[in-house]
N, C-alpha and C. Protein backbone atom coordinates (compact mmCIF):
# COMPACT_ATOMS: atom_id res chain seq x y z
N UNK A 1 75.80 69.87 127.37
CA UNK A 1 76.70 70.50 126.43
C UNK A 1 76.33 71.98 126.33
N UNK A 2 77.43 72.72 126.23
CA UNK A 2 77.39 74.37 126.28
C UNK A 2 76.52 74.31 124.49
N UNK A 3 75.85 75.14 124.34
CA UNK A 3 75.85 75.10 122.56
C UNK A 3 75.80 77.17 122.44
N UNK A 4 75.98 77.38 123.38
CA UNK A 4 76.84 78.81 123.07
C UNK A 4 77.63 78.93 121.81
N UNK A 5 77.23 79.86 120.87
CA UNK A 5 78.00 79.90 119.68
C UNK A 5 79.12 81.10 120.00
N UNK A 6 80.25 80.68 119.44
CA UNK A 6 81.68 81.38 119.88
C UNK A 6 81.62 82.68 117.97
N UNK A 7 81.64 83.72 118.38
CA UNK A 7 81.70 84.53 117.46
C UNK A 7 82.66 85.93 117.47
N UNK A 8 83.10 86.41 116.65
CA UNK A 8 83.65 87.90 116.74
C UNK A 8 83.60 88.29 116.00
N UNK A 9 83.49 89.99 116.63
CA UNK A 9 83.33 91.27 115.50
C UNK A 9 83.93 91.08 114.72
N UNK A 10 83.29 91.76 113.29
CA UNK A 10 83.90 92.05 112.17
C UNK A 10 84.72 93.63 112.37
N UNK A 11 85.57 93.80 112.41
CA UNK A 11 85.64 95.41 112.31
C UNK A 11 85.32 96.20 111.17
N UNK A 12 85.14 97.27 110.98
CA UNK A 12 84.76 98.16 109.91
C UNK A 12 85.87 98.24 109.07
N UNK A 13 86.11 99.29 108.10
CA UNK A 13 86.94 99.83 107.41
C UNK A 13 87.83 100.73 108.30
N UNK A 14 86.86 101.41 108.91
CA UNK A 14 87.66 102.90 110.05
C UNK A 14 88.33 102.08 110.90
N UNK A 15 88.03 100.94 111.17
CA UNK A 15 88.29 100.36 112.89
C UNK A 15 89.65 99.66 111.74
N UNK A 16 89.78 98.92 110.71
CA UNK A 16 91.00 98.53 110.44
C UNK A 16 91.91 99.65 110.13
N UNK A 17 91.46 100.97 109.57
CA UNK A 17 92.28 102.13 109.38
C UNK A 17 92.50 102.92 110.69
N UNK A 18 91.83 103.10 111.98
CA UNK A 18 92.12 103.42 113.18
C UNK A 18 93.00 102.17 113.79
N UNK A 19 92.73 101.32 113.26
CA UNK A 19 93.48 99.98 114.21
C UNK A 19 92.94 100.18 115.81
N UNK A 20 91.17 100.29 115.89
CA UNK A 20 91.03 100.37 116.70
C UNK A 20 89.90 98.94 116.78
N UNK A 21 89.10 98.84 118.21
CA UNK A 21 88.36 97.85 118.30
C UNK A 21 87.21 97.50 117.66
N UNK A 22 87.00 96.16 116.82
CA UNK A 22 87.58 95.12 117.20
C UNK A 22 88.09 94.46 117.14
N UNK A 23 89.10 95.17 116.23
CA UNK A 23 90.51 94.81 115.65
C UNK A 23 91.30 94.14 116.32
N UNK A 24 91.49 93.44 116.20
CA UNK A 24 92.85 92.73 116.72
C UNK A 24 93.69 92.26 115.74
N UNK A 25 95.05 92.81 116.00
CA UNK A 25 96.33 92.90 115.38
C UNK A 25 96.93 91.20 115.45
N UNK A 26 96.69 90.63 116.64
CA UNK A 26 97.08 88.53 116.57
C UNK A 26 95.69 88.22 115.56
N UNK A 27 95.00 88.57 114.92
CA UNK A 27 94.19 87.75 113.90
C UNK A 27 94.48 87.91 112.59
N UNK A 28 94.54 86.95 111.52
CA UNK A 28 94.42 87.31 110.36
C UNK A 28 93.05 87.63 110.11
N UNK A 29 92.92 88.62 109.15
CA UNK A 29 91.62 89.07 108.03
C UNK A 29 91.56 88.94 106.75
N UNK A 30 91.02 87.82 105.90
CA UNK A 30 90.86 87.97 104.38
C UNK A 30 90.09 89.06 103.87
N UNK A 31 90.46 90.41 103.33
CA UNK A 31 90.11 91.24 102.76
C UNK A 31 89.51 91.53 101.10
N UNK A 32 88.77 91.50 100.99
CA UNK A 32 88.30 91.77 99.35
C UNK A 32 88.29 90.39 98.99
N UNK A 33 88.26 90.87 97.33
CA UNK A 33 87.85 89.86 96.56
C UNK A 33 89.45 88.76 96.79
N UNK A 34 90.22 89.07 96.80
CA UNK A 34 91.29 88.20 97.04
C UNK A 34 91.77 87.48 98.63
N UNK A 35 91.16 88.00 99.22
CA UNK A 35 91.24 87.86 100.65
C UNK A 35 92.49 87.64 101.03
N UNK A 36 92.98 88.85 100.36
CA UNK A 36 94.46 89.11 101.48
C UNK A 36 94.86 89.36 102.52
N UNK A 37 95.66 88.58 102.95
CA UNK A 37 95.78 88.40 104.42
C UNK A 37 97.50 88.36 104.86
N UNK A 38 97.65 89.82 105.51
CA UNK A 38 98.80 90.08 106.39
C UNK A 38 98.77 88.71 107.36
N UNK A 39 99.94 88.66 107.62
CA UNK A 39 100.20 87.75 109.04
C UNK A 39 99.89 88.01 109.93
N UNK A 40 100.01 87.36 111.04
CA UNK A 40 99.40 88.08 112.46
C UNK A 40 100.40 88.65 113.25
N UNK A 41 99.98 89.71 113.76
CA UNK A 41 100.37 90.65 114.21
C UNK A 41 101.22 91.20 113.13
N UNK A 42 101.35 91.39 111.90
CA UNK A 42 101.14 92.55 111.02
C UNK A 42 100.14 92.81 110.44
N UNK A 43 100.42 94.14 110.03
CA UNK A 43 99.23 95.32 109.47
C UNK A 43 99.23 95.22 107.63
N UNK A 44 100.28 95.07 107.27
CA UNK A 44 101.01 95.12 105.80
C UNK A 44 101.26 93.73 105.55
N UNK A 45 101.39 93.83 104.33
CA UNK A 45 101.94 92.50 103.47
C UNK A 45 102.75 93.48 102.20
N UNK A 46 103.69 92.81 101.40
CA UNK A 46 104.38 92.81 100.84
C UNK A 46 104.28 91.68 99.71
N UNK A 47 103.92 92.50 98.29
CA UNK A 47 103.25 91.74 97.67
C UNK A 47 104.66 92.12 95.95
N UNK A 48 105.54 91.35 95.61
CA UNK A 48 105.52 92.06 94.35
C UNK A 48 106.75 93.43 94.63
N UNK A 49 107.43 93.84 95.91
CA UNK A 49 107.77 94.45 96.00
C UNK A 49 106.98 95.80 96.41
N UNK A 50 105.60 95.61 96.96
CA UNK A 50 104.35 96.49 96.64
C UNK A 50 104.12 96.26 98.49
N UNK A 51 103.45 97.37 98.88
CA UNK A 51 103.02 97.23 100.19
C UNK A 51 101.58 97.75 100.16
N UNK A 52 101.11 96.46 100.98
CA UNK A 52 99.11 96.73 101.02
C UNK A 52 99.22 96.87 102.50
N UNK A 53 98.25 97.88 102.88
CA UNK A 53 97.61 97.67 104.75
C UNK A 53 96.33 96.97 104.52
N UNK A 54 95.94 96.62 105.71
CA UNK A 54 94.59 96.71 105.62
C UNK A 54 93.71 97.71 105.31
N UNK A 55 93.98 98.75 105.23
CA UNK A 55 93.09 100.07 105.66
C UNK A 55 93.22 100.20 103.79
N UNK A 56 94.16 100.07 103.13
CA UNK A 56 93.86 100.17 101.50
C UNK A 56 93.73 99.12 100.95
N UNK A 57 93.45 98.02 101.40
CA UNK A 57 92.94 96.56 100.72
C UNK A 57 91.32 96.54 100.76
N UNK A 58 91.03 97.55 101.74
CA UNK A 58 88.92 98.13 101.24
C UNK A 58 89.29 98.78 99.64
N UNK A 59 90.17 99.26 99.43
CA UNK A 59 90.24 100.15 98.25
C UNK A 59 90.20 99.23 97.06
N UNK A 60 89.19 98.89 96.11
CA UNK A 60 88.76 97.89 95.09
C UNK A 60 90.27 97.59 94.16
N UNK A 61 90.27 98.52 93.35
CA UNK A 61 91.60 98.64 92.50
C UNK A 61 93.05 98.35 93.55
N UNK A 62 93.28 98.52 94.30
CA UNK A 62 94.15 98.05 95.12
C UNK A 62 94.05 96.65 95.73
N UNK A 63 92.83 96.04 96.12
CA UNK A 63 92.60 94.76 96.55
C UNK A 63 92.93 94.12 94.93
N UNK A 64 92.36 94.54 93.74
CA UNK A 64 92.87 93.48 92.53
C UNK A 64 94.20 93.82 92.48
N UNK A 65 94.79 94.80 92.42
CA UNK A 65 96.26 94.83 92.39
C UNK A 65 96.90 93.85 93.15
N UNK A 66 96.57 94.01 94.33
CA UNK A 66 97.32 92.83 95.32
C UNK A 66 97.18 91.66 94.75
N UNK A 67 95.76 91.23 94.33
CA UNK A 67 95.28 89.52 94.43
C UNK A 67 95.81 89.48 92.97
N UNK A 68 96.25 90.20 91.67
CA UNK A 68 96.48 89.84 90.70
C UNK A 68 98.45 89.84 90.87
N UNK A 69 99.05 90.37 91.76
CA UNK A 69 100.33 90.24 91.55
C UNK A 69 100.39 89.17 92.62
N UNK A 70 99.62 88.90 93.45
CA UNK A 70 100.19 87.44 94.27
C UNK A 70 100.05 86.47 93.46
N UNK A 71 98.72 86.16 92.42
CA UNK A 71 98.82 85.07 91.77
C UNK A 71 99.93 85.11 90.97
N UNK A 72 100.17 86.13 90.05
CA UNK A 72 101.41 86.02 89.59
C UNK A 72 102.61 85.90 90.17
N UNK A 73 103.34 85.74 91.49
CA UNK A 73 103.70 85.18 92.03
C UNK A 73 104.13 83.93 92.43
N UNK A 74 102.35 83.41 92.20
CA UNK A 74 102.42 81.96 91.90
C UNK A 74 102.54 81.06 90.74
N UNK A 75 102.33 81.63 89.68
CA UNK A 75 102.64 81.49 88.46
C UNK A 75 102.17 81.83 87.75
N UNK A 76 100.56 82.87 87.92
CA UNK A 76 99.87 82.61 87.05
C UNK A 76 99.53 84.00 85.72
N UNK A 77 99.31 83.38 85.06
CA UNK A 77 99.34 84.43 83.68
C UNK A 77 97.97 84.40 82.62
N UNK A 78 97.54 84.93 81.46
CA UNK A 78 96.86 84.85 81.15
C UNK A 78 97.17 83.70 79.86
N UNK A 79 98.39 83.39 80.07
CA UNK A 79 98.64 81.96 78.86
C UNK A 79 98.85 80.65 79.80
N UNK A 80 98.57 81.06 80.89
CA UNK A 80 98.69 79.66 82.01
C UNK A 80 98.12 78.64 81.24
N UNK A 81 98.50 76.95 81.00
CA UNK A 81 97.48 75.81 80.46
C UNK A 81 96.83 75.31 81.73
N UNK A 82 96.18 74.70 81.64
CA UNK A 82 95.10 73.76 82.80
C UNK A 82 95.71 73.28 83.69
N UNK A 83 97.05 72.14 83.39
CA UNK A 83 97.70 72.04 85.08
C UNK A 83 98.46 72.84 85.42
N UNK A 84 99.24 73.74 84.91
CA UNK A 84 99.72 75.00 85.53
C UNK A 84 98.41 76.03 86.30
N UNK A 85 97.51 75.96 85.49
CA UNK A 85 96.56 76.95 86.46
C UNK A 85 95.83 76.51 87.43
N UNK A 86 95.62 75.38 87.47
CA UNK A 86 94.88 74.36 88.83
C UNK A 86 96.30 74.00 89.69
N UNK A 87 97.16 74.17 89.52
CA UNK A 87 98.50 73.95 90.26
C UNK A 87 98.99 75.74 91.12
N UNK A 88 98.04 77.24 90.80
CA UNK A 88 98.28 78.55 90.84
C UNK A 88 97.06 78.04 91.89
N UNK A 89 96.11 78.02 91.25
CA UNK A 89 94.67 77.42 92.24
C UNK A 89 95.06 77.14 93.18
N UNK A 90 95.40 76.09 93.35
CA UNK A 90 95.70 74.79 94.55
C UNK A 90 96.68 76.03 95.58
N UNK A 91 97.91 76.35 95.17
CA UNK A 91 98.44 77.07 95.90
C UNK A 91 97.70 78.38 96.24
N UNK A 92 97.28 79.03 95.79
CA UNK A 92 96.36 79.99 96.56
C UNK A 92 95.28 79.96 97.54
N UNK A 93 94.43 79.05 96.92
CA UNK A 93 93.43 78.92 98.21
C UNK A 93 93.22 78.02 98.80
N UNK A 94 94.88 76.43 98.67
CA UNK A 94 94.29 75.46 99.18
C UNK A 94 93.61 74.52 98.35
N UNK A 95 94.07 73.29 98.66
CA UNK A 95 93.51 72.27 97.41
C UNK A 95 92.22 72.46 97.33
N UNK A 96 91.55 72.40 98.70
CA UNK A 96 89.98 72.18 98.52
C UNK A 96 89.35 70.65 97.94
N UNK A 97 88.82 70.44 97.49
CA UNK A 97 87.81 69.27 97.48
C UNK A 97 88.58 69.37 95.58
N UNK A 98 88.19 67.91 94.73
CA UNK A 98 88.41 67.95 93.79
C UNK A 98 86.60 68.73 93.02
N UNK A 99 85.72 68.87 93.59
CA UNK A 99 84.68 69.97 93.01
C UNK A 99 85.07 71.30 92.84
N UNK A 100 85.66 71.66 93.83
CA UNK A 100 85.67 73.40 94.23
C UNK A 100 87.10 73.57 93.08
N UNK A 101 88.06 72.65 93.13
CA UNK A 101 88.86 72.62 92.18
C UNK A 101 88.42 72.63 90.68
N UNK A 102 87.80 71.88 90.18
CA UNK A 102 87.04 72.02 88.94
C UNK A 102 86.39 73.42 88.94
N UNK A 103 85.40 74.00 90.03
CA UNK A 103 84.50 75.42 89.66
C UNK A 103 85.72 76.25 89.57
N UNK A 104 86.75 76.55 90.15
CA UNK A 104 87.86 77.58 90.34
C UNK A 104 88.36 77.52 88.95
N UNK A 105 88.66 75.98 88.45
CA UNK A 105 89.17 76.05 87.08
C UNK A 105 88.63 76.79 85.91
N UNK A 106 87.03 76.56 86.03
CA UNK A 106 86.02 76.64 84.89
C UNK A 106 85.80 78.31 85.12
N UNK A 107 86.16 78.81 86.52
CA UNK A 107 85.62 80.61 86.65
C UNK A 107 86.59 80.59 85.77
N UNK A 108 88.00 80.44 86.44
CA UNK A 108 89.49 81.20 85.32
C UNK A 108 89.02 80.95 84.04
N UNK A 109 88.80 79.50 83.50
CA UNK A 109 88.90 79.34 82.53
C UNK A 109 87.56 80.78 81.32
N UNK A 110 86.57 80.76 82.19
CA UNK A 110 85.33 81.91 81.73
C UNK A 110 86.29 83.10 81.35
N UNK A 111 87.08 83.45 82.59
CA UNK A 111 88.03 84.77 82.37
C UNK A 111 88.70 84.73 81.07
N UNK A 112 89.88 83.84 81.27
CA UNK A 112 90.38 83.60 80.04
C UNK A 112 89.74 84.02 78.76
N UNK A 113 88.77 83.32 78.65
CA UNK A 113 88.11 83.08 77.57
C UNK A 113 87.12 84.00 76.87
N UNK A 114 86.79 85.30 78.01
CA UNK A 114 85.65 86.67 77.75
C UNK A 114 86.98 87.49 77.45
N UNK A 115 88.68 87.24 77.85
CA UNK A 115 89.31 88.17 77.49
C UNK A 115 90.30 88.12 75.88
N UNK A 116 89.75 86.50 75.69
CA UNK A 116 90.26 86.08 74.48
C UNK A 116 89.20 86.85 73.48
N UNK A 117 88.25 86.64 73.40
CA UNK A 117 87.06 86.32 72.38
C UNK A 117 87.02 87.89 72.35
């Protein structure tokens, strides 16, 4: 058996803002804290009526902009209840396991709750 591990570059910031190597334009990239991700073979997404590149999804305040108007998108708000927001969950990153579902619930729910108090 080969046990060669199959790997590829990460590109930089410059190399996604040059769109140079080792970029490749057929891959998706989850970017930032939201890990937004253009389609393949696009550069942009369209979020909200809003356009992100890659090259400004390094940009912090712009990566939450994106990841906070896609969830809202999906439904989600800061009066979301528990199966509406594990139902925003699920559609964003994928059901996942019923654990990772519970921790995702309990982060939001922390949020929620440091912005209530």
């Amino acid at each position: 058996i080969n046990k060669t591990k199959y790997s590829l570059s990460t590109p930089t910031k410059k190399q996604f803002c040059d769109k140079s190597e080792p970029y490749k334009s057929y891959l998706r990239y989850g970017i930032g804290l939201g890990q937004i991700t253009p389609e393949a073979e696009q550069y942009e997404i369209t979020i909200a009526g809003n356009k992100y590149d890659y090259c400004n999804l390094f940009e912090a305040d712009k990566n939450i902009e994106a990841t906070i108007a896609l969830l809202k998108t999906k439904g989600a708000s800061m009066n979301t209840g528990e199966t509406t927001a594990r139902n925003v969950l699920k559609k964003y990153i994928g059901a996942g396991t019923a654990a990772q579902e519970n921790q995702r619930y309990a982060d939001f729910k922390k949020c929620v709750d440091a912005n209530v108090n």
